[in-house]
C-alpha atoms as a PDB file:
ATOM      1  CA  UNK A   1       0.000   0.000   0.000  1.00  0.00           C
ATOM      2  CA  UNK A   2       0.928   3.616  -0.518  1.00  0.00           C
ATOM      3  CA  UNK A   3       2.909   3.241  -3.413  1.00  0.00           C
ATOM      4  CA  UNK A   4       0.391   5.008  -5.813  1.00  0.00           C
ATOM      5  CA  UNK A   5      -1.011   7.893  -4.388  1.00  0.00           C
ATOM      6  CA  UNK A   6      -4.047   9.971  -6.418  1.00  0.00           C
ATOM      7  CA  UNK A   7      -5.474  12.984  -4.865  1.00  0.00           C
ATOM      8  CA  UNK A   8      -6.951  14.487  -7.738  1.00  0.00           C
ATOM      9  CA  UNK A   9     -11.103  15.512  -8.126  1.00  0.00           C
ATOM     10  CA  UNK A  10     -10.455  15.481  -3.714  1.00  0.00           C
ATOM     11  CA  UNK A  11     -11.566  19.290  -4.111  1.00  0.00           C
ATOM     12  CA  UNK A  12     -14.908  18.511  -4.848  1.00  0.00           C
ATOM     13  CA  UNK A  13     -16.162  16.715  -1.677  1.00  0.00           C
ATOM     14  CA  UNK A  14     -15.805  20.031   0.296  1.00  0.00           C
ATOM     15  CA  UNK A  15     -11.730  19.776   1.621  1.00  0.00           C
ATOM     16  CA  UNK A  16      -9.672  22.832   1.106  1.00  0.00           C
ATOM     17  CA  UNK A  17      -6.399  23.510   0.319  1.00  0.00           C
ATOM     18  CA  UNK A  18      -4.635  23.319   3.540  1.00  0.00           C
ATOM     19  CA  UNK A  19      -6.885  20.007   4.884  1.00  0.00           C
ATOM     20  CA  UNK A  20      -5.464  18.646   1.119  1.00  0.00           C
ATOM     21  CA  UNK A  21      -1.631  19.906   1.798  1.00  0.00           C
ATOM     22  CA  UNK A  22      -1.499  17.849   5.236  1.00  0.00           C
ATOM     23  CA  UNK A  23      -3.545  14.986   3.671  1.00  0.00           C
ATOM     24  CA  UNK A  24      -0.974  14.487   0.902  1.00  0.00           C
ATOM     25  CA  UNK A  25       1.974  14.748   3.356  1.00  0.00           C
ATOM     26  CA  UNK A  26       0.193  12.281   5.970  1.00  0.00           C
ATOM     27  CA  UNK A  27      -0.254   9.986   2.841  1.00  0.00           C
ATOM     28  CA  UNK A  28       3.791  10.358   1.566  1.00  0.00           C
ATOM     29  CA  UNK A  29       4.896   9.556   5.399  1.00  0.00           C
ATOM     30  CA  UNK A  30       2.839   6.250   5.216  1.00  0.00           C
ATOM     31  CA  UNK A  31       4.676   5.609   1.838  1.00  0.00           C
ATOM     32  CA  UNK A  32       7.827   5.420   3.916  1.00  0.00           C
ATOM     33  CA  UNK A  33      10.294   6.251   0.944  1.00  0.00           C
ATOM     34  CA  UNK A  34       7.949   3.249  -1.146  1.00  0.00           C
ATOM     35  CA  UNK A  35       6.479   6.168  -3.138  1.00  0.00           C
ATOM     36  CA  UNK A  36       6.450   5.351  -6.742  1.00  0.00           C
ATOM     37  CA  UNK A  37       3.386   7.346  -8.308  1.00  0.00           C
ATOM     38  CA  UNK A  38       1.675  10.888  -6.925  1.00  0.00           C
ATOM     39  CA  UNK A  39      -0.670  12.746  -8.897  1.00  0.00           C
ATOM     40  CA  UNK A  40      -1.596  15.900  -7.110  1.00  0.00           C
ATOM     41  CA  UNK A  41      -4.282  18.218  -8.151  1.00  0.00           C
ATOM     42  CA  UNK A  42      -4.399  21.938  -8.032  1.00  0.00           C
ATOM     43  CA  UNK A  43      -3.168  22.574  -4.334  1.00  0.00           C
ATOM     44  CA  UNK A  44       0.527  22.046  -5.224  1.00  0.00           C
ATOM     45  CA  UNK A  45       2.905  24.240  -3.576  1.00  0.00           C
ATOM     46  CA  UNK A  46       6.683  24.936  -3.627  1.00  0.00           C
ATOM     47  CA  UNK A  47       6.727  23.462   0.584  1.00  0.00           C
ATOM     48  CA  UNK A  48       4.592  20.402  -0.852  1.00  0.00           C
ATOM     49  CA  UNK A  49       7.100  19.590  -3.991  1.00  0.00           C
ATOM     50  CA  UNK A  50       9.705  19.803  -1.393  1.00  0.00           C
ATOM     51  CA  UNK A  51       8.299  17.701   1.268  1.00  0.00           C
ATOM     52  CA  UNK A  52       7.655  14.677  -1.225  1.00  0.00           C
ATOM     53  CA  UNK A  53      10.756  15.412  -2.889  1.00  0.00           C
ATOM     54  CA  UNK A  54      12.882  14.921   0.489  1.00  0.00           C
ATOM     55  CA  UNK A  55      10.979  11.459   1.585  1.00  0.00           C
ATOM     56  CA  UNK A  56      10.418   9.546  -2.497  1.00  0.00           C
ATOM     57  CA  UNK A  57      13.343   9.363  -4.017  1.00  0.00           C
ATOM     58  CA  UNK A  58      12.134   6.041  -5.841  1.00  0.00           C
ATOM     59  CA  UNK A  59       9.566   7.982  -7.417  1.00  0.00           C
ATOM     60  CA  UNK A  60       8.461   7.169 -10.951  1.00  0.00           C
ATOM     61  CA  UNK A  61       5.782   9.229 -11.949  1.00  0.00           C
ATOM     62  CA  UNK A  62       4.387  12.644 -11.257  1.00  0.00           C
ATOM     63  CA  UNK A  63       1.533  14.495 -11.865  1.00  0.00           C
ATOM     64  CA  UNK A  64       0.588  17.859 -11.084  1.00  0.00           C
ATOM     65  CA  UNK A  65      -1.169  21.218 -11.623  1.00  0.00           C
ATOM     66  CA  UNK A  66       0.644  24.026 -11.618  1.00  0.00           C
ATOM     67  CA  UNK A  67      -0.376  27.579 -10.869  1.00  0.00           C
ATOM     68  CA  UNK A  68       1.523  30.384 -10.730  1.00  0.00           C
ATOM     69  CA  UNK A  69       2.853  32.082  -7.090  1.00  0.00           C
ATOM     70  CA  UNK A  70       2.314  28.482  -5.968  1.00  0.00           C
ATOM     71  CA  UNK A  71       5.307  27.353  -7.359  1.00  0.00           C
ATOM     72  CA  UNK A  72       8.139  28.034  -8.777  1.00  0.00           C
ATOM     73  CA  UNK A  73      10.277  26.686 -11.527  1.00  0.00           C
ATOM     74  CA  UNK A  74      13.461  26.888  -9.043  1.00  0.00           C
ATOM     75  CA  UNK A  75      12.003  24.508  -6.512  1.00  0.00           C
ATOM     76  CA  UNK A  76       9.985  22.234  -8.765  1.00  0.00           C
ATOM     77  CA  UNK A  77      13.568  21.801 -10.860  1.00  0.00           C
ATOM     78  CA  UNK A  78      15.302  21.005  -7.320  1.00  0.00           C
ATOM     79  CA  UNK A  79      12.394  18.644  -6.382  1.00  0.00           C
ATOM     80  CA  UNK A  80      12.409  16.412  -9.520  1.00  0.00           C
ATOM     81  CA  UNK A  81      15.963  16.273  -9.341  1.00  0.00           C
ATOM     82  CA  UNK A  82      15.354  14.578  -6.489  1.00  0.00           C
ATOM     83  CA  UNK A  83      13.731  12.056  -8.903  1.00  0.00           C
ATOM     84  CA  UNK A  84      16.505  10.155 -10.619  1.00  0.00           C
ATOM     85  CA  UNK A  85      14.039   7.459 -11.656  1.00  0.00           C
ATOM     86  CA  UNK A  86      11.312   9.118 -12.746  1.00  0.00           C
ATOM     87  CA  UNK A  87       9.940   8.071 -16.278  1.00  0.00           C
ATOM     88  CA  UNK A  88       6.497  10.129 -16.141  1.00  0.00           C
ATOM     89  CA  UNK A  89       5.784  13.664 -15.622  1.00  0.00           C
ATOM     90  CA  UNK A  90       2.283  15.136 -16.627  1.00  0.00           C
ATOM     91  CA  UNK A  91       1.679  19.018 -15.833  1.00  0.00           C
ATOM     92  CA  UNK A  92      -1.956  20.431 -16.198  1.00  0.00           C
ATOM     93  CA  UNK A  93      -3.479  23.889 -16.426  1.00  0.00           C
ATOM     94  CA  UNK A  94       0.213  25.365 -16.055  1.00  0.00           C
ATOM     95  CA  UNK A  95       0.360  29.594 -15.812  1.00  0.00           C
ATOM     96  CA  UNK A  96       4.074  28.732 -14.965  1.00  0.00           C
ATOM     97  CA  UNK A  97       6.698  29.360 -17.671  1.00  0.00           C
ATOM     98  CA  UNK A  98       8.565  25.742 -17.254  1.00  0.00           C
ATOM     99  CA  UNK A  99      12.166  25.287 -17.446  1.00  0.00           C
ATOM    100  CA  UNK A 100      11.522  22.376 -19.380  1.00  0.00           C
ATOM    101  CA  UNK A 101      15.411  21.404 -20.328  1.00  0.00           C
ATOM    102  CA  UNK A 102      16.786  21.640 -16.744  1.00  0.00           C
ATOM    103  CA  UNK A 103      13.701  19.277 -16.208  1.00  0.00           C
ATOM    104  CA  UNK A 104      14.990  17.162 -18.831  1.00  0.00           C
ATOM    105  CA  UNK A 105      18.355  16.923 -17.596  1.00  0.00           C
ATOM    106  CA  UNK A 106      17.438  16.176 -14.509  1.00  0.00           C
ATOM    107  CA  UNK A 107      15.573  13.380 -15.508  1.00  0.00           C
ATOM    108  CA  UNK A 108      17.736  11.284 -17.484  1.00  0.00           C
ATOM    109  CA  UNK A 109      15.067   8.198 -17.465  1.00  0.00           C
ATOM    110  CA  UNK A 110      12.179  10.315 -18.530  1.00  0.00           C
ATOM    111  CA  UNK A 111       9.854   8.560 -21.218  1.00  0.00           C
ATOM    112  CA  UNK A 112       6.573   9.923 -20.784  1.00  0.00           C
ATOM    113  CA  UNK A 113       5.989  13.477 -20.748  1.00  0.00           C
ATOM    114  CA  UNK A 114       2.203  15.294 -20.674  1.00  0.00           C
ATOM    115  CA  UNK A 115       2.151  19.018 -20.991  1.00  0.00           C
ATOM    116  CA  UNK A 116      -1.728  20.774 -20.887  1.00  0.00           C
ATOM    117  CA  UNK A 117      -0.380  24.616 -21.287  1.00  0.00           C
ATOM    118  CA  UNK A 118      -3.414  26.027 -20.760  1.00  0.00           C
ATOM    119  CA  UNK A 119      -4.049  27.425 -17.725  1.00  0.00           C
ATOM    120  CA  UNK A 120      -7.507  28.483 -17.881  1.00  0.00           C
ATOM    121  CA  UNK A 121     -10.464  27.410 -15.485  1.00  0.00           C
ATOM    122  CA  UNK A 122     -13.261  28.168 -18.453  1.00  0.00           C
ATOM    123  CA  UNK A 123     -14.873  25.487 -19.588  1.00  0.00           C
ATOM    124  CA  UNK A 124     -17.343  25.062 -22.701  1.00  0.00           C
ATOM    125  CA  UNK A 125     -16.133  27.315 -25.307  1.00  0.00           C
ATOM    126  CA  UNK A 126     -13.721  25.140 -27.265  1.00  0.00           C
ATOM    127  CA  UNK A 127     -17.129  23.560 -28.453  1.00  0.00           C
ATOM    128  CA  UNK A 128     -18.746  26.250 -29.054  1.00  0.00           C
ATOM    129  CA  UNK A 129     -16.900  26.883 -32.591  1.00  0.00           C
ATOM    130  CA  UNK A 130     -14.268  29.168 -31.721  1.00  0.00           C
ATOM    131  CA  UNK A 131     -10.524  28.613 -33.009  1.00  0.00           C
ATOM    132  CA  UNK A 132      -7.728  30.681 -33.317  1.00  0.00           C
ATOM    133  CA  UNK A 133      -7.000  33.404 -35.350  1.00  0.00           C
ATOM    134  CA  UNK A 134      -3.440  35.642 -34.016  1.00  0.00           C
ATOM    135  CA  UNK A 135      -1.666  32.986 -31.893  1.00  0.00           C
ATOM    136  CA  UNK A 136       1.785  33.673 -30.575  1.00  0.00           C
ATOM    137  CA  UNK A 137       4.454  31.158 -32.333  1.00  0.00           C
ATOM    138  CA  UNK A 138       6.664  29.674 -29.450  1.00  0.00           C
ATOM    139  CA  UNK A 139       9.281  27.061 -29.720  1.00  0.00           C
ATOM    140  CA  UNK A 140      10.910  27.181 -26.728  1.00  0.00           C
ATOM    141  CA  UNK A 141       9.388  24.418 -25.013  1.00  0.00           C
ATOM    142  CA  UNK A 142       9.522  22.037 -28.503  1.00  0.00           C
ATOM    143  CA  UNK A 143      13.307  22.902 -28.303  1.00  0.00           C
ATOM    144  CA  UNK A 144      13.915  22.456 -25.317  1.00  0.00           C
ATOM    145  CA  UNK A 145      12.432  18.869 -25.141  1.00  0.00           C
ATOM    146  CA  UNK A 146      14.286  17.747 -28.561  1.00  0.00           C
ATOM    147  CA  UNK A 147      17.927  19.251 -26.614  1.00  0.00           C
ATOM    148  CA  UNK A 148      16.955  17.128 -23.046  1.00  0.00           C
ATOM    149  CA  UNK A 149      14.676  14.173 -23.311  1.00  0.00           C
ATOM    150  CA  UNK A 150      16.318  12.084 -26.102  1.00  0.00           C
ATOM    151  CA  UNK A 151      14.660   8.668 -24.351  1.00  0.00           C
ATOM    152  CA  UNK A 152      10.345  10.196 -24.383  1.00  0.00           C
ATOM    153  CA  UNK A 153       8.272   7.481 -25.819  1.00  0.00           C
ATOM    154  CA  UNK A 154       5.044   9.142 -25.440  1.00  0.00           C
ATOM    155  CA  UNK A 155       4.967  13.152 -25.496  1.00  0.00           C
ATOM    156  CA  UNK A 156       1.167  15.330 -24.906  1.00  0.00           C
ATOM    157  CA  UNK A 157       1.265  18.824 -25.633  1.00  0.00           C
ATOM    158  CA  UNK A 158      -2.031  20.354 -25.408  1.00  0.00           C
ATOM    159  CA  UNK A 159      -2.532  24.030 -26.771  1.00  0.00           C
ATOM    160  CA  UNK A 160       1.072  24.843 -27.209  1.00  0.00           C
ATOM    161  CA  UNK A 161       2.293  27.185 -29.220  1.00  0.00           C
ATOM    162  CA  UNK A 162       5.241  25.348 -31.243  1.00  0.00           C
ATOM    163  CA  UNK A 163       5.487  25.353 -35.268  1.00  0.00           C
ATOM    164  CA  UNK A 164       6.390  22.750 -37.646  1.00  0.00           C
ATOM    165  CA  UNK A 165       9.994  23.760 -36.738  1.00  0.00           C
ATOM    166  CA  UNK A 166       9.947  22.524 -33.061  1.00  0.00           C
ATOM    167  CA  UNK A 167       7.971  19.571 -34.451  1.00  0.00           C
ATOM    168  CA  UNK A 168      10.953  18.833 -36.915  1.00  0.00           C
ATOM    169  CA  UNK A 169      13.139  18.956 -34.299  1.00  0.00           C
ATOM    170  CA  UNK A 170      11.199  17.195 -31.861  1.00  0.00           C
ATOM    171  CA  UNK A 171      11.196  14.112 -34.435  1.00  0.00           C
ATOM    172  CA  UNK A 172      14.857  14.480 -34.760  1.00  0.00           C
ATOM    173  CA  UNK A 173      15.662  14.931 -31.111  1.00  0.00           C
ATOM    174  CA  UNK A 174      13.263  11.809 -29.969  1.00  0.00           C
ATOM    175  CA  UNK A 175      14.092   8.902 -32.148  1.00  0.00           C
ATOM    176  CA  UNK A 176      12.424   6.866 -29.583  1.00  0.00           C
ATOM    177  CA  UNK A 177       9.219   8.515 -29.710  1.00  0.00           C
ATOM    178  CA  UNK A 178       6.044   6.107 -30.397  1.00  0.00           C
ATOM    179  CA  UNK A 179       2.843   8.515 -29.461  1.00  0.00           C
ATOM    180  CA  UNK A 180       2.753  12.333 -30.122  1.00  0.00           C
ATOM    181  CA  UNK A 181      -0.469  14.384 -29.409  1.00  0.00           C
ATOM    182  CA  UNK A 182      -0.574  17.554 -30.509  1.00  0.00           C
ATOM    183  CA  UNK A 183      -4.181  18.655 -30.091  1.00  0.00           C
ATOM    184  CA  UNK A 184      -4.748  22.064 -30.361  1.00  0.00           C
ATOM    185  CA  UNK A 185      -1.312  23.240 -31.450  1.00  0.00           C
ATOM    186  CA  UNK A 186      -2.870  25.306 -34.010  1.00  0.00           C
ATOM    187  CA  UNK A 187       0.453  26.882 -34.974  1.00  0.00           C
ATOM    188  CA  UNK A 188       1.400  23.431 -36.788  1.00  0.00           C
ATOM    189  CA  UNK A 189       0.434  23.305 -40.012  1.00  0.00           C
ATOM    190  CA  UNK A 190       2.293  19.867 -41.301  1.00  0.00           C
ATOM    191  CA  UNK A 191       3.793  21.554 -43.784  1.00  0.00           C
ATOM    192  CA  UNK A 192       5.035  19.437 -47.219  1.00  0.00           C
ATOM    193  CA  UNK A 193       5.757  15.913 -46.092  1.00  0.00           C
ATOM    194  CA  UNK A 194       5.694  16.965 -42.211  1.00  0.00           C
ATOM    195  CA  UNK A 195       2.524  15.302 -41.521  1.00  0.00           C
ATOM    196  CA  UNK A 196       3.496  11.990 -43.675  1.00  0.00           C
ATOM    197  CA  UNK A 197       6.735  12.206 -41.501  1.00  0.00           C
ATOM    198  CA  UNK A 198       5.077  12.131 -38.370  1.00  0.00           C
ATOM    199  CA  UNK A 199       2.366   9.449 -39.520  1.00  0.00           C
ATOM    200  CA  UNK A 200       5.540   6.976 -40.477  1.00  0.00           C
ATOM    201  CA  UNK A 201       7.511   7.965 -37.604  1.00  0.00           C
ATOM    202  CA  UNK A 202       4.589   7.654 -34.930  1.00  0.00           C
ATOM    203  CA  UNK A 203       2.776   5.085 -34.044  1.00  0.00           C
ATOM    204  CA  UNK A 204      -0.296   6.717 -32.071  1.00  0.00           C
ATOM    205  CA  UNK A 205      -0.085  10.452 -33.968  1.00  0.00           C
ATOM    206  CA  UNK A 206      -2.847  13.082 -32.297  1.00  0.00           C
ATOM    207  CA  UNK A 207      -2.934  16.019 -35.003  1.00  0.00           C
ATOM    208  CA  UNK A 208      -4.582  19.444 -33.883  1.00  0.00           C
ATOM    209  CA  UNK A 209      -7.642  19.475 -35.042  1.00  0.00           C
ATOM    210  CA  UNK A 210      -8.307  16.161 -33.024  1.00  0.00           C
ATOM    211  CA  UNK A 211     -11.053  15.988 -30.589  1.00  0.00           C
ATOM    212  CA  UNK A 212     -10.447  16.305 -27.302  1.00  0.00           C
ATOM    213  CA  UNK A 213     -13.685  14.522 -25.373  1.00  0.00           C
ATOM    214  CA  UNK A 214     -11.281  11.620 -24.612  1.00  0.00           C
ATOM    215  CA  UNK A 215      -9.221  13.873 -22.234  1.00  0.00           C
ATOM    216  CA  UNK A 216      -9.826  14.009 -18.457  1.00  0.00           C
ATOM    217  CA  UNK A 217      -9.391  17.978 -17.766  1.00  0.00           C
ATOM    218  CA  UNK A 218     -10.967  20.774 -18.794  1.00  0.00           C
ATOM    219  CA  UNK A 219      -9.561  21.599 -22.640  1.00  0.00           C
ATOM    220  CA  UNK A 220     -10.015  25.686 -23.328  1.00  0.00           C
ATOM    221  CA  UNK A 221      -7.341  27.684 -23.515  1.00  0.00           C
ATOM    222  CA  UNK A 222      -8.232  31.131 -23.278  1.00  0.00           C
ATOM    223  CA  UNK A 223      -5.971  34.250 -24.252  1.00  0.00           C
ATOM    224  CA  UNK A 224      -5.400  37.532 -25.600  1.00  0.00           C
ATOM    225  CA  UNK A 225      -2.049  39.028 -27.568  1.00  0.00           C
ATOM    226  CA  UNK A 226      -3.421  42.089 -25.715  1.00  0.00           C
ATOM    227  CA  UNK A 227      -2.974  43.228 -21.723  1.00  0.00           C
ATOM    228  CA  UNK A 228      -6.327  44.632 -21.707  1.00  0.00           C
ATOM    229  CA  UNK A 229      -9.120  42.570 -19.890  1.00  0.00           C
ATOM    230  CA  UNK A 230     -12.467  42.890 -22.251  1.00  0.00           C
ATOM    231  CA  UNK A 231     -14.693  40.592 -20.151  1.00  0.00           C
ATOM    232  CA  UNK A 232     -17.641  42.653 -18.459  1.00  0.00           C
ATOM    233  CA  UNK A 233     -18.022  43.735 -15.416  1.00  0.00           C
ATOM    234  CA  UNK A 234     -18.969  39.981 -13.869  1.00  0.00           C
ATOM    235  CA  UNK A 235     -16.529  38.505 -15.782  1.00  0.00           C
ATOM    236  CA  UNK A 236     -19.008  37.691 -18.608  1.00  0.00           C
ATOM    237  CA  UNK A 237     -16.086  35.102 -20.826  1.00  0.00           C
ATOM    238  CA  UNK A 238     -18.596  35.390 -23.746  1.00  0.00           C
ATOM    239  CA  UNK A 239     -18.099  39.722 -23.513  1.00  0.00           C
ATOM    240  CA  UNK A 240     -14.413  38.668 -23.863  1.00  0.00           C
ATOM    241  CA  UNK A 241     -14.528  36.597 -26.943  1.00  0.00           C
ATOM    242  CA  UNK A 242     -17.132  39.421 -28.828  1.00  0.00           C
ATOM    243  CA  UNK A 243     -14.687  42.457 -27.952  1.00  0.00           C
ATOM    244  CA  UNK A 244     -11.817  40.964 -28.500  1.00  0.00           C
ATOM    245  CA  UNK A 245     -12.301  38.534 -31.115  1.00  0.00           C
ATOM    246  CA  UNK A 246      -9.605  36.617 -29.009  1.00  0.00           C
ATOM    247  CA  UNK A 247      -8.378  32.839 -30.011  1.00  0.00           C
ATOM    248  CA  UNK A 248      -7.821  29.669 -28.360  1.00  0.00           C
ATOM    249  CA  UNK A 249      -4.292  30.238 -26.285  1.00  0.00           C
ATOM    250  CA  UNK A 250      -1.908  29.249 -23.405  1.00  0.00           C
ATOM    251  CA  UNK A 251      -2.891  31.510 -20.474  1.00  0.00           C
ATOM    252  CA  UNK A 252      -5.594  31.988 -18.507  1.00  0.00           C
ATOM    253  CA  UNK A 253      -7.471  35.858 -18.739  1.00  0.00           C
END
């Protein structure tokens, strides 16, 4: 017992956050260094990472949510290089800029990475037609996993904001790579034989336009280019999108 520990969907049967802090830890202590899964949900903190960090260093698999203020790249980099074994990391609903290839290096048997960058608690729009239109190209995280992980076998990266250049070089940096989902990465457009590369490469291949019902966590990612907040006065999301004509993104409002 206590090997696997899941605290996720606790929130909803009325605990809060500090009841769920000392609940994890009381959990971890009963592991008594036999940790080898944790998934924690949104209560994560920079004295929590720590804690488990110091007490599992058998660990194999973590799985978090990851706000910003909460914690910080510094201490979650420290705690999962506690980690020498772990093979699966899976970060939802991140606001945190992760340092993705000191993560990698720390985690020399890492083989499973899952990355939802969106960060957004809205739920409902995604399916109510709206797609993007002016998203910010990014491929710092895509690089950053082709320079550090060279052993993934199964990479997620929902709503990130790579082109078919970090894609390109994630191919060339994973050779071992056997599923890639890339739903709602709408700033890959599989370019001349991209796509066919990925399809012969890949053996489970999750394009952008794929649906999403089959994932567990909410799936909008909502975002401006702009600093300007256009939702209404009560925070009306729909006032947002019809000012703004905004687009799927990576950060919360």
């Amino acid at each position: 017992m206590w090997q696997k520990i899941d605290l996720r969907e606790l929130g909803s049967r009325g605990l809060d956050d500090l009841a769920l802090d000392r609940l994890c830890r009381h959990a971890v202590d009963l592991s008594q260094g036999g940790l080898l899964e944790i998934d924690i949900e949104h209560f994560a903190t920079d004295s929590l990472l720590t804690y488990i960090a110091e007490r599992s260093s058998n660990l194999k698999s973590l799985g978090l949510r990851v706000y910003q203020g909460y914690v910080t790249n510094k201490v979650l980099v420290d705690a999962i290089a506690k980690f020498p074994l772990l093979e699966t990391f899976e970060v939802s609903h991140s606001s945190l800029k992760l340092n993705l290839k000191a993560i990698g290096q720390a985690c020399p048997q890492l083989k499973t990475l899952k990355l939802n960058s969106s960060g957004s608690g809205f739920c409902g729009l995604d399916e109510l037609g709206y797609r993007s239109v002016r998203v910010k190209c990014d491929d710092e995280y895509a690089l950053a996993i082709a320079e550090s992980m060279p052993k993934l076998r199964h990479l997620q990266l929902l709503g990130d904001r790579l082109t078919d250049t970090g894609l390109n070089a994630i191919l060339d940096g994973c050779p071992n790579l056997e599923h890639l989902d890339l739903r709602k990465c709408f700033n890959i457009k599989l370019a001349g034989n991209l796509e066919k590369k990925c399809l012969e490469r890949i053996k489970e291949f999750r394009s952008p336009n794929d649906p999403t019902v089959d994932y567990p966590f909410d799936i909008v990612f909502v975002n401006s280019d702009s600093d300007e907040d256009y939702s209404d006065e009560e925070g009306n999301i729909d006032a947002y999108y019809d000012l703004a004509g905004t687009y799927i993104g990576i950060e919360s409002l």
